[in-house]
Protein backbone atom coordinates (compact mmCIF):
# COMPACT_ATOMS: atom_id res chain seq x y z
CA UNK A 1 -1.13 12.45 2.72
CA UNK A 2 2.37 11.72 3.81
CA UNK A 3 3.90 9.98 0.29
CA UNK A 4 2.52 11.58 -2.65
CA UNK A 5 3.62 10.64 -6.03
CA UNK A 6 7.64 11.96 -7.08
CA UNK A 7 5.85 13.12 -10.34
CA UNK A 8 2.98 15.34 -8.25
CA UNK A 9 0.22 12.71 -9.57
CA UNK A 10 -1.20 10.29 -7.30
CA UNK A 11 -1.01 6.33 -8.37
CA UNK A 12 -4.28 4.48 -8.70
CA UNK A 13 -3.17 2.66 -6.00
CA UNK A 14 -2.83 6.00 -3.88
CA UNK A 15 -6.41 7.06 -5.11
CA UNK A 16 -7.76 3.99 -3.96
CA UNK A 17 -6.15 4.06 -0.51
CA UNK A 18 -7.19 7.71 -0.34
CA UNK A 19 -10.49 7.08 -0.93
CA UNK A 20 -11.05 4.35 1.14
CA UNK A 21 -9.68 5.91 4.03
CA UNK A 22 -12.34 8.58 3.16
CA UNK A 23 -15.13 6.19 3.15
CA UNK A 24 -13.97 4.10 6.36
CA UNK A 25 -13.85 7.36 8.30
CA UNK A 26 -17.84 8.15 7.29
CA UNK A 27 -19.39 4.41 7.44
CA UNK A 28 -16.77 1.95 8.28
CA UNK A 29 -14.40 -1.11 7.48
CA UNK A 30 -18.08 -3.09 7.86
CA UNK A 31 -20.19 -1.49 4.85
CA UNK A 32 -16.89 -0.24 2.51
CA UNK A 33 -17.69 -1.85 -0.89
CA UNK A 34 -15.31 -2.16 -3.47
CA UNK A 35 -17.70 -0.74 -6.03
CA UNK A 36 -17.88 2.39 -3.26
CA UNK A 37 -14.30 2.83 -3.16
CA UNK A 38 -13.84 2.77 -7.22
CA UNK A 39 -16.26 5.34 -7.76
CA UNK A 40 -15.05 7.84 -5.09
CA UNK A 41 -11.60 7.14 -6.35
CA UNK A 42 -13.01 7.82 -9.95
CA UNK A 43 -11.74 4.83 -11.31
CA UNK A 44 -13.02 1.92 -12.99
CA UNK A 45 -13.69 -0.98 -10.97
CA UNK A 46 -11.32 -2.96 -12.77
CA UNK A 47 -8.59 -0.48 -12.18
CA UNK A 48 -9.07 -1.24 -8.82
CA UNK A 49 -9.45 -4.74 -8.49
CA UNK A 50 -6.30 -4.96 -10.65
CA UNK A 51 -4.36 -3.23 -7.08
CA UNK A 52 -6.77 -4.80 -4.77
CA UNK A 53 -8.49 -8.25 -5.95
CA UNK A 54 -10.36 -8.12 -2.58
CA UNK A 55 -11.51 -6.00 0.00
CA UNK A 56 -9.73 -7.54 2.47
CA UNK A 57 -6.40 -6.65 0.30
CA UNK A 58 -7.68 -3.29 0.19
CA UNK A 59 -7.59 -3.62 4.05
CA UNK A 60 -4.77 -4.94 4.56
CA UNK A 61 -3.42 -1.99 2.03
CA UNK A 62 -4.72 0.39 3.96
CA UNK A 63 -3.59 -0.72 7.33
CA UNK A 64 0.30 -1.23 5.62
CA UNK A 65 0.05 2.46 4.33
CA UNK A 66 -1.68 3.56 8.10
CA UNK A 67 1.62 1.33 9.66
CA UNK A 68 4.22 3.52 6.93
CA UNK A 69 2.68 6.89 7.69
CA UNK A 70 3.06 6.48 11.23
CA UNK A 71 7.18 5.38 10.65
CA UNK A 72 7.70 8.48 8.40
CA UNK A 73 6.26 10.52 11.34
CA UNK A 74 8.46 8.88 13.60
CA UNK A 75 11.39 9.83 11.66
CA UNK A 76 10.32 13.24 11.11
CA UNK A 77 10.02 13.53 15.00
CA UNK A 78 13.35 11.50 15.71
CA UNK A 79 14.96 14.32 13.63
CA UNK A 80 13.30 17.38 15.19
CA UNK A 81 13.87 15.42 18.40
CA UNK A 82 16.61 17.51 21.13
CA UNK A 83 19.13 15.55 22.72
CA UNK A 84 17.95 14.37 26.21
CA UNK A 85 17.24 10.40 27.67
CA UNK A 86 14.75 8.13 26.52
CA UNK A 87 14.88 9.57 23.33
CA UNK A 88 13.09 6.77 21.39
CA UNK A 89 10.15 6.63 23.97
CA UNK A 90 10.14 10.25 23.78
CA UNK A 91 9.13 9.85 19.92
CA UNK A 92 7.17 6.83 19.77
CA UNK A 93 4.57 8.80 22.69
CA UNK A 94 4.60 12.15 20.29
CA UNK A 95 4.31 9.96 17.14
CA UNK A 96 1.38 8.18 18.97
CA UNK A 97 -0.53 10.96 20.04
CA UNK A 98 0.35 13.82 16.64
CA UNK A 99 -1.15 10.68 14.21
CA UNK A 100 -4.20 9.04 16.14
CA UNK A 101 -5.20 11.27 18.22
CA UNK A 102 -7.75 14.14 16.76
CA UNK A 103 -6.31 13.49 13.25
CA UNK A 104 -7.23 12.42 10.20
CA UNK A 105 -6.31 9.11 10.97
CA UNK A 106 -8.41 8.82 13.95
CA UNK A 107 -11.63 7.66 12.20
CA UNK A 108 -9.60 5.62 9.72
CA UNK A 109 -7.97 3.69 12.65
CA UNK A 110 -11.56 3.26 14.89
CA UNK A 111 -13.06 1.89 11.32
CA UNK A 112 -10.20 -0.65 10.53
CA UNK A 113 -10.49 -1.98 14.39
CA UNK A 114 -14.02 -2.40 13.55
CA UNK A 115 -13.10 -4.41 10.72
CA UNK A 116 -10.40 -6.50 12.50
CA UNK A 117 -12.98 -8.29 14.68
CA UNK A 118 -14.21 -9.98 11.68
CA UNK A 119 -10.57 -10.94 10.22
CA UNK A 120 -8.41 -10.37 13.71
CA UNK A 121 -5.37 -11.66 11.40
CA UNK A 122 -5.30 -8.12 9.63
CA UNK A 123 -3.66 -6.88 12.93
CA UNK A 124 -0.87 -9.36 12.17
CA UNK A 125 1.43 -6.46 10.85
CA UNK A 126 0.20 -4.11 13.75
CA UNK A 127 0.98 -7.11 16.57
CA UNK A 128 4.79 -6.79 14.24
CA UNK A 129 5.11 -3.10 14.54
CA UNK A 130 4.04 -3.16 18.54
CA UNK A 131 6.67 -6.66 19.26
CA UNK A 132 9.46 -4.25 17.52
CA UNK A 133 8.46 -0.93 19.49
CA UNK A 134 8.77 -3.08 22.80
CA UNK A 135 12.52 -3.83 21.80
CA UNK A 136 13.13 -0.88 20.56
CA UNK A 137 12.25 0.89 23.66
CA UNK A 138 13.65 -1.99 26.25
CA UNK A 139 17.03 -1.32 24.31
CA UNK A 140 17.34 2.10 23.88
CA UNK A 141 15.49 3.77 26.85
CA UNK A 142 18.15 5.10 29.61
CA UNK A 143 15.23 4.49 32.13
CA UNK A 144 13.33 1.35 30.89
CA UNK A 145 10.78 1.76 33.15
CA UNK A 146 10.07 5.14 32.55
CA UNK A 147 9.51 4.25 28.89
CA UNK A 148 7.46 1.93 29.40
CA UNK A 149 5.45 3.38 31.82
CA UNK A 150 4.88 6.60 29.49
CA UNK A 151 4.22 4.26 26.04
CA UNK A 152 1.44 2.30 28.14
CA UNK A 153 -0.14 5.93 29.40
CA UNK A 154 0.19 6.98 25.43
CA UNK A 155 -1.33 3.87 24.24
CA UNK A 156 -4.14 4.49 27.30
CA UNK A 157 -4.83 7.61 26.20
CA UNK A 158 -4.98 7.22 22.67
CA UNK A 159 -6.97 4.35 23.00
CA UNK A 160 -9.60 6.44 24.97
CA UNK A 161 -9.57 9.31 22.10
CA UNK A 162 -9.32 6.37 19.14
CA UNK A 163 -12.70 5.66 20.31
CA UNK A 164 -14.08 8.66 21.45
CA UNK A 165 -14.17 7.31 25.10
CA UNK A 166 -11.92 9.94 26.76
CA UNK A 167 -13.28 11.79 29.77
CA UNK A 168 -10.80 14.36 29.90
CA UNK A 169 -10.54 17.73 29.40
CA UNK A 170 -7.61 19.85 26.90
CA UNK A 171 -6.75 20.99 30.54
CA UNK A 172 -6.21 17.59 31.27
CA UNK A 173 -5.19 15.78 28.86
CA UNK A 174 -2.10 18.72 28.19
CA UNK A 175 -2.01 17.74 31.99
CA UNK A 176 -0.97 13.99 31.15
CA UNK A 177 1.11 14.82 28.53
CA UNK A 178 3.18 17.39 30.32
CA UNK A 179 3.51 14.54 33.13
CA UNK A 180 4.77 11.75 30.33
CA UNK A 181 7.34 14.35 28.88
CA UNK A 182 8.55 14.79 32.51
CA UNK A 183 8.63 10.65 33.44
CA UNK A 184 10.72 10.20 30.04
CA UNK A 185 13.39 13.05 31.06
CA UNK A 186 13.57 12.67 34.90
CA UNK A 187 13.21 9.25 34.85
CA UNK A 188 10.71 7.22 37.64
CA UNK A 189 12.12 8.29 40.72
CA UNK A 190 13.19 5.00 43.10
């Protein structure tokens, strides 16, 4: 969990969130039930409905809290981050692959999508975060095209683990990362 409570005690509405995430990664967005959700949060159904009337609020909850743990991971990287080019793209790829790749977050991620075919307007904030990446990168990046060559391999490749699709190895896939660190500091070679 990447915001607990300032007072060590988790909110309801962290609980809830918690478990939910929980119960996404073992059945999926498709069969979570509010009722489900209360009871592994060990709260009353009313204490939930009074932070989520709906399960698509609860969805759209979770995917806010999924968007602000991968920005606080971001910043935690930007920080740790040595100086060096394309240092933007070089923390939006690590973000990308330390979060939803082999993570918790993984299965929480692959259920939500699952859920997002049914209500493809819960991506809205995700479509918001990806638009403001682009920018981000287009403005900042010392080789544009490097960076946007490496985010597109990061998203590939993520994409592939997200859903369990990936044929590669450790070997390799250290491989491809080794490869994006060295496209975002030598640049694409013209």
């Amino acid at each position: 969990m990447l915001f607990p409570c300032t007072r060590g005690r988790k909110s309801s509405r962290e609980k809830i969130l918690d478990a939910a995430a929980e119960l996404v990664g073992e059945i999926g967005a498709g069969r979570l039930t509010l009722d489900a959700v209360a009871e592994r949060a060990g709260l009353s159904k009313g204490g939930l409905l009074y932070n989520f009337p709906t399960k698509e609020a609860l969805l759209q909850g979770m995917i806010q809290r999924m968007i602000e743990q991968v920005a606080a991971e971001r910043e935690v990287l930007r920080e740790q981050a040595g100086p060096g080019p394309n240092l933007e793209a070089r923390v939006v790829t690590k973000t990308l692959l330390n979060i939803c790749c082999g993570g918790k977050m993984q299965d929480v991620a692959t259920g939500m999508l699952a859920a997002t075919a049914e209500n493809p307007g819960l991506l809205d904030p995700v479509r918001q975060v990806i638009k403001e990446t682009l920018k981000q990168l287009k403005s900042t990046s010392d080789d544009v095209d490097a960076a946007l060559v490496a985010w597109l391999a990061t998203e590939g490749l993520s994409s592939l683990e997200m859903h369990k699709l990936s044929p590669f190895s450790e070997e390799d896939r250290n491989r491809i990362m080794a490869a994006i660190e060295r496209l975002l500091k030598k640049g694409i070679a013209e």
